[in-house]
Protein backbone atom coordinates (compact mmCIF):
# COMPACT_ATOMS: atom_id res chain seq x y z
CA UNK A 1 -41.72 50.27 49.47
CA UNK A 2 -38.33 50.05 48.39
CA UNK A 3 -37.70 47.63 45.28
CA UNK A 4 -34.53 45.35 45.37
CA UNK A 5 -33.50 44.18 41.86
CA UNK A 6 -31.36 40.99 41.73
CA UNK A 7 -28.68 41.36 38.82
CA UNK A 8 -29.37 38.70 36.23
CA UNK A 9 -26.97 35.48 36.74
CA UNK A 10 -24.17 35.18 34.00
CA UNK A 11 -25.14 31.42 32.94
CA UNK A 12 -22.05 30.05 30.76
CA UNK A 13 -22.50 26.94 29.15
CA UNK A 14 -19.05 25.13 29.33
CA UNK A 15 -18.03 23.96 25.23
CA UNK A 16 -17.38 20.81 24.66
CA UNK A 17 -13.54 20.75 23.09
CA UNK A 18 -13.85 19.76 19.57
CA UNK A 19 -11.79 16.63 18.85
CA UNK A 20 -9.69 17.20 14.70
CA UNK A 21 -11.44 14.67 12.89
CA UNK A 22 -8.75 12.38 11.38
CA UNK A 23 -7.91 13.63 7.43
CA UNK A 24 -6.05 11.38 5.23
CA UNK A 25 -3.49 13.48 3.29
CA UNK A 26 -4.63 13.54 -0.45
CA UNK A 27 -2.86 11.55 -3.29
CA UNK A 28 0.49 12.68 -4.17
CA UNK A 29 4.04 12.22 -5.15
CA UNK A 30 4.56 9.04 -2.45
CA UNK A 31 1.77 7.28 -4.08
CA UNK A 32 2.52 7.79 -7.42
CA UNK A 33 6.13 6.74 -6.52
CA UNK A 34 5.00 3.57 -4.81
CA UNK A 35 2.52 2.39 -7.95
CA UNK A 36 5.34 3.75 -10.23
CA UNK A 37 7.84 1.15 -9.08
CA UNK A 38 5.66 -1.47 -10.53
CA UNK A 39 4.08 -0.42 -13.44
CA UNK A 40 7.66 1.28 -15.12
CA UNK A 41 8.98 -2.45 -14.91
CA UNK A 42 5.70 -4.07 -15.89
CA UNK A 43 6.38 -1.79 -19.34
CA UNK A 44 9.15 -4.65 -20.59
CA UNK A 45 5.96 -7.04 -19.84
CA UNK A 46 4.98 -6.06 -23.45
CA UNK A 47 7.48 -6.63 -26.40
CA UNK A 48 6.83 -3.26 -27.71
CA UNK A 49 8.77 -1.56 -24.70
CA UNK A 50 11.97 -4.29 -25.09
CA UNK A 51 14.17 -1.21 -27.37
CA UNK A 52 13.51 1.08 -24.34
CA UNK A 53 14.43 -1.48 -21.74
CA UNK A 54 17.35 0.94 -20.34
CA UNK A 55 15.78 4.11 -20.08
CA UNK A 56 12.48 2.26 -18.27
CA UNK A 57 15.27 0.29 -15.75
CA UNK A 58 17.01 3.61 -15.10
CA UNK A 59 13.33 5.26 -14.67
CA UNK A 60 12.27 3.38 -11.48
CA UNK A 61 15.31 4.28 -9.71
CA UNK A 62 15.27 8.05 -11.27
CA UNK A 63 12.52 8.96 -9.49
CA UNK A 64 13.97 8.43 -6.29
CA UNK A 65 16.80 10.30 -6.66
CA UNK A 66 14.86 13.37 -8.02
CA UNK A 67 12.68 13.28 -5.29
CA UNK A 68 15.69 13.64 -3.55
CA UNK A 69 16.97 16.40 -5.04
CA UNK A 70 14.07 18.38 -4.60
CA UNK A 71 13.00 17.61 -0.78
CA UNK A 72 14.40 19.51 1.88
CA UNK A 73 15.43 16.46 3.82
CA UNK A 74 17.92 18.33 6.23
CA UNK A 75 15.14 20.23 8.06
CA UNK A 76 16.08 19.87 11.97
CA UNK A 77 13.65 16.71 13.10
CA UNK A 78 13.26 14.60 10.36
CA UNK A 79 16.22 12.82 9.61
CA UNK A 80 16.26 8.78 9.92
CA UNK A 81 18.20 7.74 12.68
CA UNK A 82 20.15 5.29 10.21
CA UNK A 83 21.39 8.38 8.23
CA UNK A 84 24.43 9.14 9.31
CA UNK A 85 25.73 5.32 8.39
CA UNK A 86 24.41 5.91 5.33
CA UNK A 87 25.91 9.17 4.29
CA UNK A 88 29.27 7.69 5.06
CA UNK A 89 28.47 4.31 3.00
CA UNK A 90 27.53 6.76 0.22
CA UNK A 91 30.91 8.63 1.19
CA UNK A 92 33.05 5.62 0.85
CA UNK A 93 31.84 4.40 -2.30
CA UNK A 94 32.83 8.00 -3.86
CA UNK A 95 35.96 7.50 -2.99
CA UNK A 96 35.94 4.03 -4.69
CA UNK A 97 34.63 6.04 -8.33
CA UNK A 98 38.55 5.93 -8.21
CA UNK A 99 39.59 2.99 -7.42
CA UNK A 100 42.20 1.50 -9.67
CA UNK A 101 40.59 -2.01 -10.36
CA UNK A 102 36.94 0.13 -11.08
CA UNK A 103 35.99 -1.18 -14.36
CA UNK A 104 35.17 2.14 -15.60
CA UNK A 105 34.41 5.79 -14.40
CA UNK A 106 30.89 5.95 -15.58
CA UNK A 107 30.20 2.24 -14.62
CA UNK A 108 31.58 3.25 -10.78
CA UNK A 109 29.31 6.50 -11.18
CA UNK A 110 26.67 4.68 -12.00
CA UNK A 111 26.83 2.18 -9.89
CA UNK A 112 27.45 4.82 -6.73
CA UNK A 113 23.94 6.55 -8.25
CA UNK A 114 22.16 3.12 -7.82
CA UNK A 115 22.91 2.86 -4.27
CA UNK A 116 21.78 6.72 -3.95
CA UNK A 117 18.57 6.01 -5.23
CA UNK A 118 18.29 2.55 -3.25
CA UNK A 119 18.40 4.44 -0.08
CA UNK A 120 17.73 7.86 -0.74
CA UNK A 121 13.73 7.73 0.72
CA UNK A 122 14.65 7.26 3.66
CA UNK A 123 15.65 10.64 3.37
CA UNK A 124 12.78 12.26 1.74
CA UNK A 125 10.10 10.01 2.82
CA UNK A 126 9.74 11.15 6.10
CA UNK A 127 8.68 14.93 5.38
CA UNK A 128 5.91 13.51 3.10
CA UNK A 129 4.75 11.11 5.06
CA UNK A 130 3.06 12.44 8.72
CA UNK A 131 0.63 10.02 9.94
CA UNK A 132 -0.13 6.11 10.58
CA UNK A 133 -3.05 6.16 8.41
CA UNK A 134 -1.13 7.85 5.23
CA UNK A 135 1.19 4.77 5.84
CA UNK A 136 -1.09 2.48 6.36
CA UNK A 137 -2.40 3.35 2.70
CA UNK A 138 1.36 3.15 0.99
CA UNK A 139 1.44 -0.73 2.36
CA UNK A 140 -2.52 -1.41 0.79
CA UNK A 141 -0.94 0.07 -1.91
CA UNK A 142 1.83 -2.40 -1.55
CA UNK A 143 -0.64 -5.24 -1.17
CA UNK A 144 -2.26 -4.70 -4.02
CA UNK A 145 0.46 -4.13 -6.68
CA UNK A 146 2.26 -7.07 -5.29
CA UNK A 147 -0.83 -9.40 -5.40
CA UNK A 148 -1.82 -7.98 -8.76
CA UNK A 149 1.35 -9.32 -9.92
CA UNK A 150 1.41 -12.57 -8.49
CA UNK A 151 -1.47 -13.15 -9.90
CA UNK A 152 -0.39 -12.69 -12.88
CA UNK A 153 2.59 -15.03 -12.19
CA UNK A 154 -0.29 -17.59 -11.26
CA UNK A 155 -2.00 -16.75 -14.51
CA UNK A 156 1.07 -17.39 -16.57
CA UNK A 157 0.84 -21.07 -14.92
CA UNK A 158 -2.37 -21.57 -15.85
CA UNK A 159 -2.21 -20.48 -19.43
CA UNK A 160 1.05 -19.71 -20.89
CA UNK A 161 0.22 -19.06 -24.31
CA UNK A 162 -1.65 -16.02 -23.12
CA UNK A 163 0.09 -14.94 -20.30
CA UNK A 164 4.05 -15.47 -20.74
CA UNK A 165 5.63 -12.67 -22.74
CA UNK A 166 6.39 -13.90 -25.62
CA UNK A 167 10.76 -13.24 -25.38
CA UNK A 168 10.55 -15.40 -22.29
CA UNK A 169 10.22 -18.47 -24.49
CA UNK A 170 11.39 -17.50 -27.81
CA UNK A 171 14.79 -19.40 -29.16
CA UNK A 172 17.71 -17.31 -28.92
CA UNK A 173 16.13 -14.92 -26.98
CA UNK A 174 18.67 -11.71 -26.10
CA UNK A 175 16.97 -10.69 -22.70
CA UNK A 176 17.74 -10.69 -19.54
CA UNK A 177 17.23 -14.56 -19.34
CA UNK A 178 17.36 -17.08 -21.69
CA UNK A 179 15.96 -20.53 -21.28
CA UNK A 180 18.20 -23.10 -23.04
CA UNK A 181 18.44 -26.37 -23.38
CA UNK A 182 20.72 -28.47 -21.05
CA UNK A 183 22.48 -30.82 -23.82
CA UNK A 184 23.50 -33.92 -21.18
CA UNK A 185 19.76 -33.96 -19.87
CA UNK A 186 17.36 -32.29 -21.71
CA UNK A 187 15.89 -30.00 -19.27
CA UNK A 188 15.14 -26.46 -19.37
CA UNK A 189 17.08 -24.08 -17.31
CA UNK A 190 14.88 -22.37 -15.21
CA UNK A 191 11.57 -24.69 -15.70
CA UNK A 192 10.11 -27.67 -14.59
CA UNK A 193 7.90 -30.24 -15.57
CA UNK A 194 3.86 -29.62 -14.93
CA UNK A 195 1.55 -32.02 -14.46
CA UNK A 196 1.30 -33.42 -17.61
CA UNK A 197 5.15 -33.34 -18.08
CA UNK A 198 4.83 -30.88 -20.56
CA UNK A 199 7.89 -27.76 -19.61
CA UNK A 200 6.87 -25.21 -17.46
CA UNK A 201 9.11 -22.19 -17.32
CA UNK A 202 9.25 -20.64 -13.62
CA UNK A 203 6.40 -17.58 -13.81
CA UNK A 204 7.59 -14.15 -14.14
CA UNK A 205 4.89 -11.75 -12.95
CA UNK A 206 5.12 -8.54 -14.53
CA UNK A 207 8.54 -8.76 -14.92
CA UNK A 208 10.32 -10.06 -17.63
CA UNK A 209 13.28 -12.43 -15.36
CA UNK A 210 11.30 -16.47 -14.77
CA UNK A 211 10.67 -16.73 -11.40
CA UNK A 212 11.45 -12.84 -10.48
CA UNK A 213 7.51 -12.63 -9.09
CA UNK A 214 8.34 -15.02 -5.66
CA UNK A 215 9.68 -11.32 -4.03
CA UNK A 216 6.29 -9.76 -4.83
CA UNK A 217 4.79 -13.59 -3.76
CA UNK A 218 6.36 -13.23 -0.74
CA UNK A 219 5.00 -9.56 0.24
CA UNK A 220 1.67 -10.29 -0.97
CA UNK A 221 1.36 -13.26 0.90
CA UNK A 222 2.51 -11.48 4.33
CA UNK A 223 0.80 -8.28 4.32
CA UNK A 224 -2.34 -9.27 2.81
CA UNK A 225 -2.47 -12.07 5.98
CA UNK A 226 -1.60 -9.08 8.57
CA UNK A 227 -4.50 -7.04 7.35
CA UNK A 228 -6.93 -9.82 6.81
CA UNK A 229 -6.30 -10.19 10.71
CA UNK A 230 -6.23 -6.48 11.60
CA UNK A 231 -9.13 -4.57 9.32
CA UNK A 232 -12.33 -4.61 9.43
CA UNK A 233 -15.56 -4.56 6.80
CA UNK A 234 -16.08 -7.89 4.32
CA UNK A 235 -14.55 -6.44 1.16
CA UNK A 236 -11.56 -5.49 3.11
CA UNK A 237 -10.75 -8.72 4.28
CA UNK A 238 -11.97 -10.41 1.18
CA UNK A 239 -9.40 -8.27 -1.01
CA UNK A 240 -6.42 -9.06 1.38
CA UNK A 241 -7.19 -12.61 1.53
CA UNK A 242 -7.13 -13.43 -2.11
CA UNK A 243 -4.38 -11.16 -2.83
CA UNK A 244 -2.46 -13.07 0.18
CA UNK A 245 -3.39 -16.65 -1.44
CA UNK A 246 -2.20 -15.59 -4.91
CA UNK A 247 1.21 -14.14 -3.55
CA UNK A 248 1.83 -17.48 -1.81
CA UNK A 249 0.61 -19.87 -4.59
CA UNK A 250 2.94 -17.91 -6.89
CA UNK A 251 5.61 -18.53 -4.33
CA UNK A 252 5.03 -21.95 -4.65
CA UNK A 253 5.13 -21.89 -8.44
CA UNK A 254 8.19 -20.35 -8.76
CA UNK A 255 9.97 -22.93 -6.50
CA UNK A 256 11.66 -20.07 -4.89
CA UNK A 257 11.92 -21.83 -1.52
CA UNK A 258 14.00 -19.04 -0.09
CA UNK A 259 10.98 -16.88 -0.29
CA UNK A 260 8.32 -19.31 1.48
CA UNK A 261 11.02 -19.28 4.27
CA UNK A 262 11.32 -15.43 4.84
CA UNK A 263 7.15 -15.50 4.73
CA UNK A 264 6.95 -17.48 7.76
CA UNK A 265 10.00 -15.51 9.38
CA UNK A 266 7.85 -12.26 8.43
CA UNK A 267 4.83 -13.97 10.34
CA UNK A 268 6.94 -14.82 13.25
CA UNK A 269 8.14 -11.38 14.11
CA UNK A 270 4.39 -9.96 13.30
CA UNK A 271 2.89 -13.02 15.60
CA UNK A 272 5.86 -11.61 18.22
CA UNK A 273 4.41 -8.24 17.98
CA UNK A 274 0.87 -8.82 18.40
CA UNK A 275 1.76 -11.52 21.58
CA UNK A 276 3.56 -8.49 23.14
CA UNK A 277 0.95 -6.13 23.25
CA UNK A 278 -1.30 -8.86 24.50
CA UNK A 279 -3.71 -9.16 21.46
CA UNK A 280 -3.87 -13.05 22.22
CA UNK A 281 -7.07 -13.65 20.53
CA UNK A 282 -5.71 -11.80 17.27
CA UNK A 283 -2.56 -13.54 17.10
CA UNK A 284 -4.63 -17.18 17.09
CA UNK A 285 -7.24 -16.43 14.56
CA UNK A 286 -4.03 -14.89 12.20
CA UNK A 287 -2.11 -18.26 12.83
CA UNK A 288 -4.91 -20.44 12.30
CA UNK A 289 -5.79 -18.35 8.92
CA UNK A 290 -2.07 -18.84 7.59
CA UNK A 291 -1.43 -22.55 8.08
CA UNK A 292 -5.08 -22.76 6.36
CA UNK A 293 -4.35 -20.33 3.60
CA UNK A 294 -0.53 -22.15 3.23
CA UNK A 295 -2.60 -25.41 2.27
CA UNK A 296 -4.71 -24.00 -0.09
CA UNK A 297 -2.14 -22.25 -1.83
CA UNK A 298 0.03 -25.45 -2.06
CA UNK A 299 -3.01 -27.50 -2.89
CA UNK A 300 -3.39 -24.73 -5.94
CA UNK A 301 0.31 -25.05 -6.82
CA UNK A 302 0.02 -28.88 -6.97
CA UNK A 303 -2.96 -28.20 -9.43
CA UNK A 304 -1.58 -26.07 -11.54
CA UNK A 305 2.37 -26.66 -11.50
CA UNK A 306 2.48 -31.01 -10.76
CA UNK A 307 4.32 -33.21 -7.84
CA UNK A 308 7.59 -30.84 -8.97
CA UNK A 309 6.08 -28.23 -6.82
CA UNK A 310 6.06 -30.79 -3.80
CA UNK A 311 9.68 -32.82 -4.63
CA UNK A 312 11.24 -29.04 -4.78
CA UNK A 313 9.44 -27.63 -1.55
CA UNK A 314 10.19 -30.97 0.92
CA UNK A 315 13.74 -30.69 0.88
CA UNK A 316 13.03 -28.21 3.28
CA UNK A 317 12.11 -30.86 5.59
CA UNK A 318 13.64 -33.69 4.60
CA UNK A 319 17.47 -32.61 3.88
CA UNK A 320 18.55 -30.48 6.62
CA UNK A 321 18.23 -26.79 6.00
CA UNK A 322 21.93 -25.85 6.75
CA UNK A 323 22.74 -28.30 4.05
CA UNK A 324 20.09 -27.03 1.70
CA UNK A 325 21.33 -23.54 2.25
CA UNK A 326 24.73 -24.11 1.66
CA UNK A 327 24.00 -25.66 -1.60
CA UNK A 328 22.12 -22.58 -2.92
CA UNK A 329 23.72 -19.76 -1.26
CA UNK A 330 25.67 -20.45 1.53
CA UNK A 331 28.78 -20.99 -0.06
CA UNK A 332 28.98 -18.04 -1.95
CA UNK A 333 28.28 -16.05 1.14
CA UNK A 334 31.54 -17.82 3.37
CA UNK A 335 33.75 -17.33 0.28
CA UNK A 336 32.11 -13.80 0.30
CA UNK A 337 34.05 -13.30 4.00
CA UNK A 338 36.44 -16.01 3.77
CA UNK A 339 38.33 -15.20 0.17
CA UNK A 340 36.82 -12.05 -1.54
CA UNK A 341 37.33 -9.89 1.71
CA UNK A 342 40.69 -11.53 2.23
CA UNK A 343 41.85 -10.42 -1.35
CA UNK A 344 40.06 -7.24 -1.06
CA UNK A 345 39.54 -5.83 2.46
CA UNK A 346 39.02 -2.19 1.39
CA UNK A 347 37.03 -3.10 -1.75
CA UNK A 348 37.74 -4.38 -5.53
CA UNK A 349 36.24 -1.40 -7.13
CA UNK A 350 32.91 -0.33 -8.70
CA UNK A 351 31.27 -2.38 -11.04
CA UNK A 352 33.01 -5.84 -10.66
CA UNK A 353 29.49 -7.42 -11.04
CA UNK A 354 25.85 -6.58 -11.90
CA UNK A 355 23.98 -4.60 -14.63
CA UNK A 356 25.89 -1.50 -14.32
CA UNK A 357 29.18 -3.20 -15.29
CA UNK A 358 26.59 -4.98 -18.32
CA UNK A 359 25.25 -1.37 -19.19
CA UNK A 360 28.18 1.11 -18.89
CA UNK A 361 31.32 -1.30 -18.05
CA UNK A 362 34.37 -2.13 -20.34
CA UNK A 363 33.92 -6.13 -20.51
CA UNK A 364 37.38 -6.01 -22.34
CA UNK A 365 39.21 -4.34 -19.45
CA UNK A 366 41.33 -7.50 -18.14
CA UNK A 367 42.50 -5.02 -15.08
CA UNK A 368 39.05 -5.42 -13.83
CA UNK A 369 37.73 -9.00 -14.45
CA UNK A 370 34.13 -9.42 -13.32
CA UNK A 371 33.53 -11.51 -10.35
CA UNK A 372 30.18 -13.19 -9.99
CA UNK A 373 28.05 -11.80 -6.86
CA UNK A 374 24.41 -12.60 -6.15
CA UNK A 375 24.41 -12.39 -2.15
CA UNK A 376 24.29 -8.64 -0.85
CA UNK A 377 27.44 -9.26 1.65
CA UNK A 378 29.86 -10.40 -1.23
CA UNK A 379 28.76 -7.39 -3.39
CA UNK A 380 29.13 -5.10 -0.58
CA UNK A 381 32.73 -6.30 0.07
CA UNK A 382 33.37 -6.03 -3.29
CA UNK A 383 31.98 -2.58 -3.50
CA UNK A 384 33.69 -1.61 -0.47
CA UNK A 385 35.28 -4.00 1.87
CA UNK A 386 34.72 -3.94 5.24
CA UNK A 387 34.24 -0.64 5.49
CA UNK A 388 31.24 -0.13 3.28
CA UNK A 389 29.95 -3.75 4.64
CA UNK A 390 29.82 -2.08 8.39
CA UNK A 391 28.27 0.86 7.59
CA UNK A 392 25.76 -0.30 5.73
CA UNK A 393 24.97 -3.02 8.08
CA UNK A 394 25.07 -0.64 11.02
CA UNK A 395 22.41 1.65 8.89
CA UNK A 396 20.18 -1.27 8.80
CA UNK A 397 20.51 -2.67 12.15
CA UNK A 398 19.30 0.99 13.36
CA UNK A 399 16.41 1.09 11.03
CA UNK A 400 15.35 -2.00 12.37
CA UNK A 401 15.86 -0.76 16.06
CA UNK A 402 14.16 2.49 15.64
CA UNK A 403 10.82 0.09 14.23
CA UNK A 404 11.35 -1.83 17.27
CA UNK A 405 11.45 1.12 19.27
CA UNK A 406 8.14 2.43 17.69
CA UNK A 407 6.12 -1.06 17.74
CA UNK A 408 7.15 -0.91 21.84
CA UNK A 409 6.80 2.30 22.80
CA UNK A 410 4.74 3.97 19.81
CA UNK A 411 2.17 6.87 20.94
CA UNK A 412 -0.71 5.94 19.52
CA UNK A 413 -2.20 2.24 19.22
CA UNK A 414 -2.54 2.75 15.23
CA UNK A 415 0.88 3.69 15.21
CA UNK A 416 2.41 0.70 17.14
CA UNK A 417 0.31 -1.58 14.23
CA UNK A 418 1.29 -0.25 11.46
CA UNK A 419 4.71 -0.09 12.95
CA UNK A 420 4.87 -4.11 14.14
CA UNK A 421 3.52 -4.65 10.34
CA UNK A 422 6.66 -2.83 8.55
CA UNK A 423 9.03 -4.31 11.36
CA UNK A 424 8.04 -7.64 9.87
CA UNK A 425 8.33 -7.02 6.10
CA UNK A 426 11.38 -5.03 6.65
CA UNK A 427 13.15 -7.80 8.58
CA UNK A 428 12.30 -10.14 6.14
CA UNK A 429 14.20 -7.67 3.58
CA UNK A 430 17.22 -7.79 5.73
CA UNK A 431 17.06 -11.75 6.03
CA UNK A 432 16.79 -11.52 2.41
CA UNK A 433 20.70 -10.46 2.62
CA UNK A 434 21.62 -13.79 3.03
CA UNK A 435 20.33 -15.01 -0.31
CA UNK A 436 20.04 -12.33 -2.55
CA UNK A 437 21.34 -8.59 -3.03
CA UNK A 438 17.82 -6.54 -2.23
CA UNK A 439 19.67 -3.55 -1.85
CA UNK A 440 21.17 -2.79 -5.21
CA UNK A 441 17.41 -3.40 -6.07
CA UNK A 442 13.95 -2.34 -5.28
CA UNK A 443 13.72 -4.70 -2.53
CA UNK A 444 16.08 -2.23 -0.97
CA UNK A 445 14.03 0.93 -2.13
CA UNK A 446 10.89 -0.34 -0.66
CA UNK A 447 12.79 -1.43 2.76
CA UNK A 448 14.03 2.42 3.09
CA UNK A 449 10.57 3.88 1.81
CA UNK A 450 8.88 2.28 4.72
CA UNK A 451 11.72 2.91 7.31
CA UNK A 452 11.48 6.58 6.04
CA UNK A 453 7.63 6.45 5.81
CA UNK A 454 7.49 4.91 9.76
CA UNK A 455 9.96 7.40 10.96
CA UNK A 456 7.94 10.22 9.37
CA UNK A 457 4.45 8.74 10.72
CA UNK A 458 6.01 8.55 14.31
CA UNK A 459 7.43 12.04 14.44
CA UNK A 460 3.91 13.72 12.60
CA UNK A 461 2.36 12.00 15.56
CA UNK A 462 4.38 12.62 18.29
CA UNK A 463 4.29 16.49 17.29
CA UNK A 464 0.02 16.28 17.12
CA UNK A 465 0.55 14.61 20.82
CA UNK A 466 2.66 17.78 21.25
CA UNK A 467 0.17 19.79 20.43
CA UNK A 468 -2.78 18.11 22.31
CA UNK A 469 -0.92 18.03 25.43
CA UNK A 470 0.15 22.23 24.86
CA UNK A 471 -3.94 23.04 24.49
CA UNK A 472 -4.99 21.32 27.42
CA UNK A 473 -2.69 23.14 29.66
């Protein structure tokens, strides 16, 4: 009989695709910029470091500007949308180097290089940055450093004689600020009286300026409430919490009201954010959290800094606001559009104000008076009129689009977080315009590191989506 022989079946077992497990980049230059921002400053915290002062100032912004120098930031693809406004702010003020009213060449040069290193990581950011998560570490980073140093300011409170450097209160001091004596009424500039009426001189932080901590207060207080709300594990939470109490009870002991008012702002937008991607439940528990954490930092400012603390923070409620702000700012920002762009439409040259004109300026040169500027829109008109005020206010009003843009219509669900979280803190930077000048500081430097850092984390994504969507085809 005939044998038939069936040919063995070719079983194939189909392979379940392997999904890339999600690898934080390791440490590197970013972090080490973003912790270096804080601890080169915190150097003039110790009297030792006071003869170096410049070269530790110049350092923080240094680093930027080298990091500059050696990224290639015009690769095709990563460029900030904002760019392009800020090339031609950094164009403009060039020109103004030569301006006849500059105070001097260097001061104008180095006032041009301050700007450049202001808003130069928005440029190299991005390439060094690649991912949501890598971001999300720069702003724990951020959280910590800031409520590290609020507590400090909070320390400084609490004990004085240990905490407060020691120039802050010496007679005669030749810093940065000196607290004097007001002959007609006795009271110390830049202090109040504690609970015992004994002087209390507004808390510095790490810095070495009374009252210069409410900025780090302020971030502290915000981003360690939007991750206490957003992460999970104990520790996590328990960290952000405390960190987020300190920067707001150092807010409140600095009677910096301007910042308590940009905290809630920065809650708003995040509370905006978190309504519009439906995360009802999240946005409730965050509210409740803040008004609760609000009144037990102001409960710890009232135990530590006296009724001042409350008399200072209810005219914010009992005068009204417009009024309040006029006092304090206001003014100088209409005579900022109203007289100094009048006189000087097309700018009054370099160095007119601030610590470049202090460090490298002819005070002697009576072609080139100084003019007092401590709102950003003044100083940009006196930097460079209208044109350099439109620029740069066009730059920023596209960095804050393009984080809109990403907390809408982000790729990934981490991304769109991370991204409502620096829409908020960045917006708050930009209010911050009104009041102060962030960005001839490193208020400014941290708002383009985390435009620079977003636009980076969306694009790394958005290629990896690339990718995915290639392999399955």
């Amino acid at each position: 009989m005939r044998q038939i022989a069936f040919p063995e079946p070719a079983w194939s077992v189909a392979e379940v695709p392997a999904f890339p497990r999600k690898t934080m980049p390791h440490w590197g230059f970013v972090e080490l910029f973003v912790i270096g921002q804080t601890v080169l400053p915190a150097l003039l915290y110790f009297s030792v470091f006071q003869p170096l002062r410049l070269p530790i100032r110049i350092g923080a912004f240094l680093a930027s500007v080298l990091a500059l120098a050696a990224a290639r930031w015009g690769r095709k693809g990563v460029r900030h949308p904002s760019a392009a406004w800020l090339l031609c702010s950094l164009a403009y003020l060039l020109l103004m180097i030569f301006h006849p009213n500059t105070n001097t060449y260097l001061a104008g040069f180095a006032q041009v290089m301050l700007y450049l290193a202001v808003l130069a990581p928005v440029f190299w950011t991005p390439a060094l940055v690649r991912s949501a998560a890598h971001l999300r570490r720069l702003l724990w980073l951020l959280l910590i450093l800031n409520g590290i140093n609020a507590g400090i300011g909070v320390l400084q409170v609490y004990a004085p004689g240990t905490w407060m450097p020691k120039e802050i209160t010496a007679v005669d001091w030749s810093g940065v600020v000196q607290i004097r004596t007001v002959a007609t009424t006795g009271a110390k500039v830049l202090s109040y009286k504690g609970v015992n009426g004994e002087n209390v001189i507004r808390p510095t932080g790490l810095f070495d300026s009374p009252g210069a901590v409410a900025g780090p207060g302020m971030f502290a207080g915000f981003i360690g409430l939007a991750f206490f709300a957003s992460v999970s594990g104990f520790l996590k939470k328990a960290v952000a919490l405390i960190l987020s109490l300190m920067g707001v009870s150092v807010i409140y002991l600095t009677q910096v009201r301007t910042s308590l008012v940009l905290l809630v702002g920065m809650l708003l937008v995040y509370l905006w954010s978190l309504i519009f991607h439906r995360k009802i439940s999240q946005a409730t528990s965050l509210l409740i959290v803040a008004i609760m954490l609000t009144v037990s930092a102001f409960s710890l400012a009232l135990f530590l800094g006296g009724g001042g603390i409350r008399d200072r923070f209810a005219t914010l409620w009992s005068r009204n606001p417009a009024t309040v702000y006029y006092a304090s700012r206001g003014s100088q920002l209409e005579n900022g559009f109203t007289q100094l762009l009048a006189e000087h439409p097309f700018g009054a040259g370099l160095a007119r104000y601030g610590m470049m004109r202090h460090y490298f300026g002819n005070q002697s040169n009576l072609d080139s008076t100084q003019i007092w500027a401590e709102v950003q829109f003044p100083a940009w008109i006196l930097d460079g009129g209208f044109v350099l005020t439109f620029f740069y206010t066009v730059g920023m009003i596209v960095s804050l689009v393009e984080a809109l843009r990403i907390v809408s219509r982000g790729r990934s669900e981490e991304l769109r977080s991370i991204a409502a979280l620096v829409l908020a803190v960045n917006a708050g930077t930009a209010a911050l315009t009104l009041s102060f000048t962030p960005f001839i500081t490193q208020v400014g430097l941290q708002y383009w590191l985390l435009c620079g850092a977003l636009h980076g984390a969306a694009e790394g994504d958005a290629q990896r989506s690339g990718k995915g969507e290639n392999d399955s085809q």
